[in-house]
Protein backbone atom coordinates (compact mmCIF):
# COMPACT_ATOMS: atom_id res chain seq x y z
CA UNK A 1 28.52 -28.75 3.47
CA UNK A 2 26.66 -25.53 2.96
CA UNK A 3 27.24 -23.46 -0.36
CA UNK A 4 26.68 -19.39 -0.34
CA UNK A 5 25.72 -17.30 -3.43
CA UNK A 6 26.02 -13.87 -2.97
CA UNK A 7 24.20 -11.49 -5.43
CA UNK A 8 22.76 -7.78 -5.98
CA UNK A 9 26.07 -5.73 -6.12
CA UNK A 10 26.47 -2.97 -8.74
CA UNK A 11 27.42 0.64 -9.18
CA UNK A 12 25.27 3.17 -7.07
CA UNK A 13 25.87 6.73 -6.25
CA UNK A 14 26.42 8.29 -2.70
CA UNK A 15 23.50 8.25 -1.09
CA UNK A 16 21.46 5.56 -3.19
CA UNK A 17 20.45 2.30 -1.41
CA UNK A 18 21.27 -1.59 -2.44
CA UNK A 19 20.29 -5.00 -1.31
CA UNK A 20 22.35 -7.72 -1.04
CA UNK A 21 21.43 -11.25 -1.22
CA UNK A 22 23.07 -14.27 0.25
CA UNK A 23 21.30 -17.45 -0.92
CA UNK A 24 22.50 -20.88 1.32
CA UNK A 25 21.85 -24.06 0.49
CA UNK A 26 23.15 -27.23 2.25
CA UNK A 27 23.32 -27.75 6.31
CA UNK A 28 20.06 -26.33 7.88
CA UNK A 29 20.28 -22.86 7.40
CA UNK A 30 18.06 -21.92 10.52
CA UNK A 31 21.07 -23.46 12.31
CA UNK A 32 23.76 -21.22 11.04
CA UNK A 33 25.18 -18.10 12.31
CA UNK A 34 25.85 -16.05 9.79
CA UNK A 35 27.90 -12.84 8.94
CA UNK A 36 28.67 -10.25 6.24
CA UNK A 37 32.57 -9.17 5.42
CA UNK A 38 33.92 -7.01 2.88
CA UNK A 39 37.35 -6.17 1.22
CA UNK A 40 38.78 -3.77 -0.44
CA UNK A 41 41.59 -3.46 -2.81
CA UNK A 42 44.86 -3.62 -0.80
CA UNK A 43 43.00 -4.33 2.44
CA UNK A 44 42.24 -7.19 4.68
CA UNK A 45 38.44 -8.60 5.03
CA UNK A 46 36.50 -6.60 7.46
CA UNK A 47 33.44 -7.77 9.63
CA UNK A 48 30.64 -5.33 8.73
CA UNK A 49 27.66 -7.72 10.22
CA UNK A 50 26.26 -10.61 12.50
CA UNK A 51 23.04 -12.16 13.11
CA UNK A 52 22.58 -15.48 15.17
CA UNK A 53 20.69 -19.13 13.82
CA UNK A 54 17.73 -17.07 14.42
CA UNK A 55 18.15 -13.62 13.19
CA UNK A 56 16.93 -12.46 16.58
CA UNK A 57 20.11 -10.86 17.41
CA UNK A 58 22.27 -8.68 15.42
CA UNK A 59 25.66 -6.65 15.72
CA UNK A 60 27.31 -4.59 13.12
CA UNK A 61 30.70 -2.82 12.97
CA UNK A 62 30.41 1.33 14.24
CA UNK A 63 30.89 2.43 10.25
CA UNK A 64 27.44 0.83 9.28
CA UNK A 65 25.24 0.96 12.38
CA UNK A 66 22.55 2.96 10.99
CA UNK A 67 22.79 2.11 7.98
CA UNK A 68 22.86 -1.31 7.19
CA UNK A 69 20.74 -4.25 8.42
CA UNK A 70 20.85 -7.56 8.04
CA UNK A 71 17.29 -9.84 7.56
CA UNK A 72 16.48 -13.52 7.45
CA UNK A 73 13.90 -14.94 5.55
CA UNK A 74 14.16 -18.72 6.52
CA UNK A 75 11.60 -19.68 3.86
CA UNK A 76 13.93 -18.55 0.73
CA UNK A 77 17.02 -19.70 2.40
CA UNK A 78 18.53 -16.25 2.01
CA UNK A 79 20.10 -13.34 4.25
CA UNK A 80 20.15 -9.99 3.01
CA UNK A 81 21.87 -7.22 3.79
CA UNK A 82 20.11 -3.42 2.99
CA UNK A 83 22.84 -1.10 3.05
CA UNK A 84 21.11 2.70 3.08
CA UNK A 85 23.17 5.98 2.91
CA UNK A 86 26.12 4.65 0.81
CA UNK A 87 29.04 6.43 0.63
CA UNK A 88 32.94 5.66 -1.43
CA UNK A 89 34.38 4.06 1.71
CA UNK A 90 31.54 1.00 1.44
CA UNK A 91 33.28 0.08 -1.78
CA UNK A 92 34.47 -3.48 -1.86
CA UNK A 93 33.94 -6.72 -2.30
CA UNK A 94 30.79 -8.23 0.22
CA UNK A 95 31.25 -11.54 1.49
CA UNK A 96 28.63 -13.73 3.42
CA UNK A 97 29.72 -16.40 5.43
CA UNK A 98 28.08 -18.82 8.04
CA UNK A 99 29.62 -20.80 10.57
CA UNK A 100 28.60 -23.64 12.46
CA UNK A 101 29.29 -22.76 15.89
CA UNK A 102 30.27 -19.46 17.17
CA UNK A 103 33.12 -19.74 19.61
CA UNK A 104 35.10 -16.41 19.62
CA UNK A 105 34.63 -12.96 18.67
CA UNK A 106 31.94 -12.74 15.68
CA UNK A 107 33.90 -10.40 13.76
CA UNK A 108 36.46 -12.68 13.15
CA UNK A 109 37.10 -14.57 10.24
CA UNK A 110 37.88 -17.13 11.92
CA UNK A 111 34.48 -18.00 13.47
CA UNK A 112 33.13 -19.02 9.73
CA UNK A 113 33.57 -22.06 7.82
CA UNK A 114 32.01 -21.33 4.65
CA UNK A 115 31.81 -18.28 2.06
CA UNK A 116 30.46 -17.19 -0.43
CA UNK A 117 32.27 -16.44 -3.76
CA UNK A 118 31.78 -12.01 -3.34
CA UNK A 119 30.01 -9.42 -4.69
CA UNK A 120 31.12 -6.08 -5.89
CA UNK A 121 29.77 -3.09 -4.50
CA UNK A 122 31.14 0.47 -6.33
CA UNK A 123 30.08 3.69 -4.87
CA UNK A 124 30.97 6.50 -6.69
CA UNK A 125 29.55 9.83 -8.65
């Protein structure tokens, strides 16, 4: 079993930066694929990034390349996400989520078997 705790939402302007957090605890988390979704009201979850067990490889959806990136630090457990450059569209809820195997398409939701409980990211002036 492997429990997710996101944290470090919060209002920001357009333009300011933010940090999420994604703390894991549970089944090795060097083993675990992991990903970053979001939601906003009235839509479904979107993929916004990947990174493999290792953090070696990475792949974001077009909307964020550039501006967000995804980190490991396997000594604290925790992947982070720095989102840069925010604008009103990245409002939502942020999910992490790890999987145990990858065996489709990593944007899918599909691919993860565990999540996180959300954070809340508003951007807005």
């Amino acid at each position: 079993q492997v429990r997710l705790v996101e944290s470090g939402g919060g209002l920001v302007q357009p333009g300011d930066s933010l940090r999420l957090s994604c703390a894991a605890s549970g089944r090795p988390f060097s083993k675990s694929p992991m990903a970053w979704f979001r939601q906003a009201p009235g839509k479904e979850r979107e993929f916004v990034g990947y990174s493999n067990w290792s953090g070696g490889t990475t792949f974001y959806t077009d909307s964020v390349k550039g501006r967000f990136t995804l980190t490991r630090d396997r000594a604290k457990n925790t992947e982070y996400l720095q989102m840069s450059s925010l604008k009103p569209e990245d409002t939502a809820v942020y999910y992490c989520a790890a999987a145990i195997v990858i065996t489709g398409p990593v944007a899918s939701v599909d691919q993860y078997d565990y999540w996180g409980q959300g954070t809340q990211v508003l951007v807005s002036s």
